[in-house]
N, C-alpha and C. Protein backbone atom coordinates (compact mmCIF):
# COMPACT_ATOMS: atom_id res chain seq x y z
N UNK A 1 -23.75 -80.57 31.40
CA UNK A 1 -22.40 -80.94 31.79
C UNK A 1 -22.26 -82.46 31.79
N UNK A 2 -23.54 -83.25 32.48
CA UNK A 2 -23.15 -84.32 32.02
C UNK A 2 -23.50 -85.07 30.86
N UNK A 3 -23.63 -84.27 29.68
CA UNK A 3 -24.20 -85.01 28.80
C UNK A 3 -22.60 -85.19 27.87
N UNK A 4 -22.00 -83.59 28.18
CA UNK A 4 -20.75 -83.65 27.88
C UNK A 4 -19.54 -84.92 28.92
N UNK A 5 -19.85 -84.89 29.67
CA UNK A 5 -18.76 -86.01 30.27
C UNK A 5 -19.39 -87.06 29.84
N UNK A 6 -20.58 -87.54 29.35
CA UNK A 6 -20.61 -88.94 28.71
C UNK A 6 -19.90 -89.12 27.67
N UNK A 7 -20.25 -87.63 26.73
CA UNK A 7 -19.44 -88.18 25.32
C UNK A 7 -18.30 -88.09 25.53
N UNK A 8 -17.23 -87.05 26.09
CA UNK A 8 -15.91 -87.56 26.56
C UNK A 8 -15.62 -89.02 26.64
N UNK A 9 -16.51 -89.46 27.51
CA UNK A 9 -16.01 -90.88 27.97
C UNK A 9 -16.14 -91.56 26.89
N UNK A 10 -17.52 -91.78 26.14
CA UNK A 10 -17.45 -92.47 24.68
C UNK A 10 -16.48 -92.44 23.89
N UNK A 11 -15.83 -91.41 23.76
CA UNK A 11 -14.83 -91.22 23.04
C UNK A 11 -13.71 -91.73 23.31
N UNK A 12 -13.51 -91.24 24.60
CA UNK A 12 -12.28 -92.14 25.18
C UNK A 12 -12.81 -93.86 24.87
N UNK A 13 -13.39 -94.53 24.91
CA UNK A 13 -13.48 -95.81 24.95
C UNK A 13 -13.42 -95.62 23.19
N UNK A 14 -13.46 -95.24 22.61
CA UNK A 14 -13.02 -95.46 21.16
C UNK A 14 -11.41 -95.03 20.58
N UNK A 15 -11.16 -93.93 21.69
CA UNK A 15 -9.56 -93.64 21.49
C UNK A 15 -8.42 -95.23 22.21
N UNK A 16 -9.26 -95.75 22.99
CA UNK A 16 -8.70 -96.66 23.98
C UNK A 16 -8.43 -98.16 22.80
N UNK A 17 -8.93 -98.09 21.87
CA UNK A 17 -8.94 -98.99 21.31
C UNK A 17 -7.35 -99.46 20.84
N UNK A 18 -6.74 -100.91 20.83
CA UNK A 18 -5.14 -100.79 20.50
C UNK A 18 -4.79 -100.60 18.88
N UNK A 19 -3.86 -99.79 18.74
CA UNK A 19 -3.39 -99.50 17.45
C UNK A 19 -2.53 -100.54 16.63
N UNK A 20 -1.87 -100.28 15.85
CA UNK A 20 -0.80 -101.06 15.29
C UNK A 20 0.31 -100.34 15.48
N UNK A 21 0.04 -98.93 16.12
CA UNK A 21 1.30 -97.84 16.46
C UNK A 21 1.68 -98.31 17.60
N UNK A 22 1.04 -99.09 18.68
CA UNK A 22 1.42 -99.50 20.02
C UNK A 22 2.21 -100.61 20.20
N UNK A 23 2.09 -101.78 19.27
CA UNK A 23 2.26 -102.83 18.95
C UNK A 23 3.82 -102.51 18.32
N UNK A 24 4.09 -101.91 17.51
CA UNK A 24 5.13 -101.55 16.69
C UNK A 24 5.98 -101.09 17.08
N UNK A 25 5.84 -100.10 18.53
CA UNK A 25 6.72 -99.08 19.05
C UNK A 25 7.54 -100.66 20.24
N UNK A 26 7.35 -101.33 19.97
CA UNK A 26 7.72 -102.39 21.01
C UNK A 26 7.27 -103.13 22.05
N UNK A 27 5.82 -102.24 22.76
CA UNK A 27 5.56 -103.00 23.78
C UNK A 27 3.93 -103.16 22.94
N UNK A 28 2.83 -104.68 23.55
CA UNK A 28 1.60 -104.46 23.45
C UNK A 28 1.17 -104.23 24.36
N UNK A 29 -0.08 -103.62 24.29
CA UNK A 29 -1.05 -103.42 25.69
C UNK A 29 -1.30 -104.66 26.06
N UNK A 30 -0.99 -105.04 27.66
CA UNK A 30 -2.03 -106.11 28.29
C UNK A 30 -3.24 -106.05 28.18
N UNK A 31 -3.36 -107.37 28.01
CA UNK A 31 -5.02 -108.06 27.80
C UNK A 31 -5.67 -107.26 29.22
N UNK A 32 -5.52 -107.45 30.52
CA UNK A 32 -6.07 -106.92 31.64
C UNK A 32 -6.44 -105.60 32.25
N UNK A 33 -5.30 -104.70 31.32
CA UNK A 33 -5.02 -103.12 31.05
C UNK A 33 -6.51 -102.81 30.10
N UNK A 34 -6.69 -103.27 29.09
CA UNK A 34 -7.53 -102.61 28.11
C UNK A 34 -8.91 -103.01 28.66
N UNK A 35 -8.94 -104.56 29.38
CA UNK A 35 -10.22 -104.83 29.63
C UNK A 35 -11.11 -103.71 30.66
N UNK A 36 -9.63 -104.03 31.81
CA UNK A 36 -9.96 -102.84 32.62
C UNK A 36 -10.23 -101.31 32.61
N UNK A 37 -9.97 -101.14 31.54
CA UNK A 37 -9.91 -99.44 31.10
C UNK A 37 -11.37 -99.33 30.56
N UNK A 38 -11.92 -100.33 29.92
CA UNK A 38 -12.98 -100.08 28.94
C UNK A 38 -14.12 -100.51 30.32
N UNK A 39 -13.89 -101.55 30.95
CA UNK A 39 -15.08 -101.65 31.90
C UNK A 39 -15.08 -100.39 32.60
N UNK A 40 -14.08 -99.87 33.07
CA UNK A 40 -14.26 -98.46 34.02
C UNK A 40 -15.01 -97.62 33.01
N UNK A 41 -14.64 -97.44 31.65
CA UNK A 41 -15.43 -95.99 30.81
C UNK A 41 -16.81 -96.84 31.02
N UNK A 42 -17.30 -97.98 30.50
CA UNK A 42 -18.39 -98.38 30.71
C UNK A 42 -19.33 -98.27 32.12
N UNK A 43 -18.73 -98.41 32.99
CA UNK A 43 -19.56 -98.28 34.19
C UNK A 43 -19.63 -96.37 34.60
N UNK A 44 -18.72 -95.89 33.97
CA UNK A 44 -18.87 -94.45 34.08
C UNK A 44 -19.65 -93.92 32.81
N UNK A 45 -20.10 -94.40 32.14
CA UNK A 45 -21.08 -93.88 30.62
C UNK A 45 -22.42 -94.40 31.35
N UNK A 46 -22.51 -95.43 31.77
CA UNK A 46 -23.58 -95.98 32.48
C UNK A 46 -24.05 -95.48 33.69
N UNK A 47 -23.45 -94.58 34.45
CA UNK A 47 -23.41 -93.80 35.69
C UNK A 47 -24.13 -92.45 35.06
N UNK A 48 -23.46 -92.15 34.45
CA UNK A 48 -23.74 -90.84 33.49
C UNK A 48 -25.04 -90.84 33.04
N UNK A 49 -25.30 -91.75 32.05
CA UNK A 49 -26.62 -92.17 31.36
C UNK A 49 -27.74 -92.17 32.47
N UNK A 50 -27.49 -92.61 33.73
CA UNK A 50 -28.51 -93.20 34.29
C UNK A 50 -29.07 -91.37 34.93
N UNK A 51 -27.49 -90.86 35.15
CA UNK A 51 -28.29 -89.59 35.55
C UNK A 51 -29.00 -88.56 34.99
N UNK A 52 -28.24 -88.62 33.47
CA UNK A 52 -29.17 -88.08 33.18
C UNK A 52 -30.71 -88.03 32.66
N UNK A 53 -31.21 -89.70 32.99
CA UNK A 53 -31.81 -89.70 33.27
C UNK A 53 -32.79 -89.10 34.15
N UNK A 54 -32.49 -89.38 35.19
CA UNK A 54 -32.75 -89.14 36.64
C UNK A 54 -33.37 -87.80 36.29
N UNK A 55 -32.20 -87.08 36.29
CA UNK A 55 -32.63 -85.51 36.06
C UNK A 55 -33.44 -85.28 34.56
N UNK A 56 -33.83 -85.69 33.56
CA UNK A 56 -34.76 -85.52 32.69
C UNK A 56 -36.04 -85.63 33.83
N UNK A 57 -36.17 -86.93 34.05
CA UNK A 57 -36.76 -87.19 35.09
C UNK A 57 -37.99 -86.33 35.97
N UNK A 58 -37.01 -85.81 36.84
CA UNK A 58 -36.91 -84.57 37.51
C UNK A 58 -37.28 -82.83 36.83
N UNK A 59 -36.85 -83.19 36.11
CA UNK A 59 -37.38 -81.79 35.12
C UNK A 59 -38.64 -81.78 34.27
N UNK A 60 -39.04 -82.84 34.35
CA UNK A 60 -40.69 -83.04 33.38
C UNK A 60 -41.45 -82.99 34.64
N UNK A 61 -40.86 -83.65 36.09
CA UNK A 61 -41.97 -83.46 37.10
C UNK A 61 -42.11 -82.14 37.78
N UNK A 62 -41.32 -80.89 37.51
CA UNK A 62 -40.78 -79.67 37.48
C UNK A 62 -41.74 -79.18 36.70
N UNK A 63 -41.69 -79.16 35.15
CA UNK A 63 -42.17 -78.79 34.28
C UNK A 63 -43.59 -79.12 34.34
N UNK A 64 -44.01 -79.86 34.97
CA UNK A 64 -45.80 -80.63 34.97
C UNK A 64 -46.20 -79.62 36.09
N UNK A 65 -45.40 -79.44 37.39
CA UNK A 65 -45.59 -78.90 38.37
C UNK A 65 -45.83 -77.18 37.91
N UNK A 66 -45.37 -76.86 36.98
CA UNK A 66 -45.00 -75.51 36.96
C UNK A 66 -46.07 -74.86 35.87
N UNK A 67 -46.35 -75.88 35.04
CA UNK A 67 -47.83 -75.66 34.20
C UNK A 67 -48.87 -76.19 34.96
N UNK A 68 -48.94 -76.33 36.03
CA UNK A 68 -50.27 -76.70 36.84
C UNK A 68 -50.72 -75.38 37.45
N UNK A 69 -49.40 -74.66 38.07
CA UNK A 69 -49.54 -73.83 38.65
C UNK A 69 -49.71 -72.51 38.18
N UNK A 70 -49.21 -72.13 36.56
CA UNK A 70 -49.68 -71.38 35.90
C UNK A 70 -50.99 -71.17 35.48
N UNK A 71 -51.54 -72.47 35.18
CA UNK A 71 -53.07 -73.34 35.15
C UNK A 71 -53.82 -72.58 36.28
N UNK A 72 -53.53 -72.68 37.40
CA UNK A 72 -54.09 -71.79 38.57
C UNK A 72 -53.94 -70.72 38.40
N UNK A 73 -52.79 -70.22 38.62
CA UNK A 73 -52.95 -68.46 38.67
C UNK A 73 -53.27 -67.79 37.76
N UNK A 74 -53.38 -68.43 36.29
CA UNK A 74 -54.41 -68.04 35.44
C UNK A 74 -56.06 -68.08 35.98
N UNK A 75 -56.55 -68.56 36.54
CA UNK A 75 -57.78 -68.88 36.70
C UNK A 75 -58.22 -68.21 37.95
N UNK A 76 -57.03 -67.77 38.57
CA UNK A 76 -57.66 -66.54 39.39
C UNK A 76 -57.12 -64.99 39.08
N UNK A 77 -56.86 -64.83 38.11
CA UNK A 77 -57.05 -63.54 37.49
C UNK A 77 -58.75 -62.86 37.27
N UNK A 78 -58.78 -62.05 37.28
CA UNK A 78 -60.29 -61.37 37.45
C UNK A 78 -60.63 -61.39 35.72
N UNK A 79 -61.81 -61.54 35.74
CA UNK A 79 -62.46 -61.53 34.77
C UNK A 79 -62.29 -63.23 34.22
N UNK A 80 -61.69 -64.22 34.55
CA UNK A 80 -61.48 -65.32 34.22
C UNK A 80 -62.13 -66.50 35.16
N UNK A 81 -63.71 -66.18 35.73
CA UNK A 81 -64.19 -67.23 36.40
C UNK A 81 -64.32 -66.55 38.10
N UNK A 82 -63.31 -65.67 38.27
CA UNK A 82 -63.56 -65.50 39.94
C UNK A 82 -63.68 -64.00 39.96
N UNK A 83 -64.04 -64.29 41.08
CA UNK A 83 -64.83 -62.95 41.43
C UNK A 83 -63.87 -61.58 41.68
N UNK A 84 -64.04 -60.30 40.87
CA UNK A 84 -62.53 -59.48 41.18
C UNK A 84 -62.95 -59.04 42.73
N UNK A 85 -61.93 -58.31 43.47
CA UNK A 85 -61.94 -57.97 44.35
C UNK A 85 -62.13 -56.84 44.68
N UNK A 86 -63.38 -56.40 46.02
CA UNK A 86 -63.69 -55.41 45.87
C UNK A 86 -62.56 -54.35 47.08
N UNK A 87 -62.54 -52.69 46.42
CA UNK A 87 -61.77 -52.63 46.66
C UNK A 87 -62.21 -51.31 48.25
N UNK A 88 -62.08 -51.36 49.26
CA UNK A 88 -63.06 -50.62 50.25
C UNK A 88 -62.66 -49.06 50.35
C-alpha cells in the first residue's frame, strides 16, 4: 500500500508540473503555489520511502527470525540428532 501511495505521489509531482494550457487559459500558477506543492509531494515521497524502508527492514529481521526457528524445530525432529521419545 505504501509502495502504491509513493508512486501516486511521484506522479502527482510530475502531473504538477505548469503547462502552457494554464498559462493560456489566463491565469499563471504562482511561483509560491508550485514550490509549495512540490516540497509537500517531496517530503511525503520521502516519508513514504523511508517507511518502506523501515518495514523491509523489519521483515528480513522477521524472516532471519523465522528460518532460525525452523533451523530448530528441524533439529528436534527424531531421527535428526535427538533422541526420539520414549513412549511409557
Amino acid at each position: 500500500m505504501l509502495q502504491e501511495l509513493r508512486r501516486n505521489e511521484i506522479a502527482q509531482v510530475e502531473q504538477t508540473q505548469p503547462s502552457g494550457d494554464s498559462i493560456i487559459s489566463g491565469e499563471a500558477p504562482k511561483y509560491e503555489d508550485i514550490a509549495r506543492q512540490r516540497r509537500e509531494h517531496a517530503e511525503k515521497i520521502h516519508r513514504y520511502t523511508k517507511e518502506l524502508h523501515e518495514l523491509y527492514t523489519r521483515y528480513q529481521e522477521a524472516e532471519n527470525e523465522r528460518r532460525a526457528l525452523i533451523e530448530q524445530l528441524n533439529g528436534l525432529k527424531p531421527g535428526k540428532g535427538a533422541a526420539p521419545e520414549q513412549k511409557k
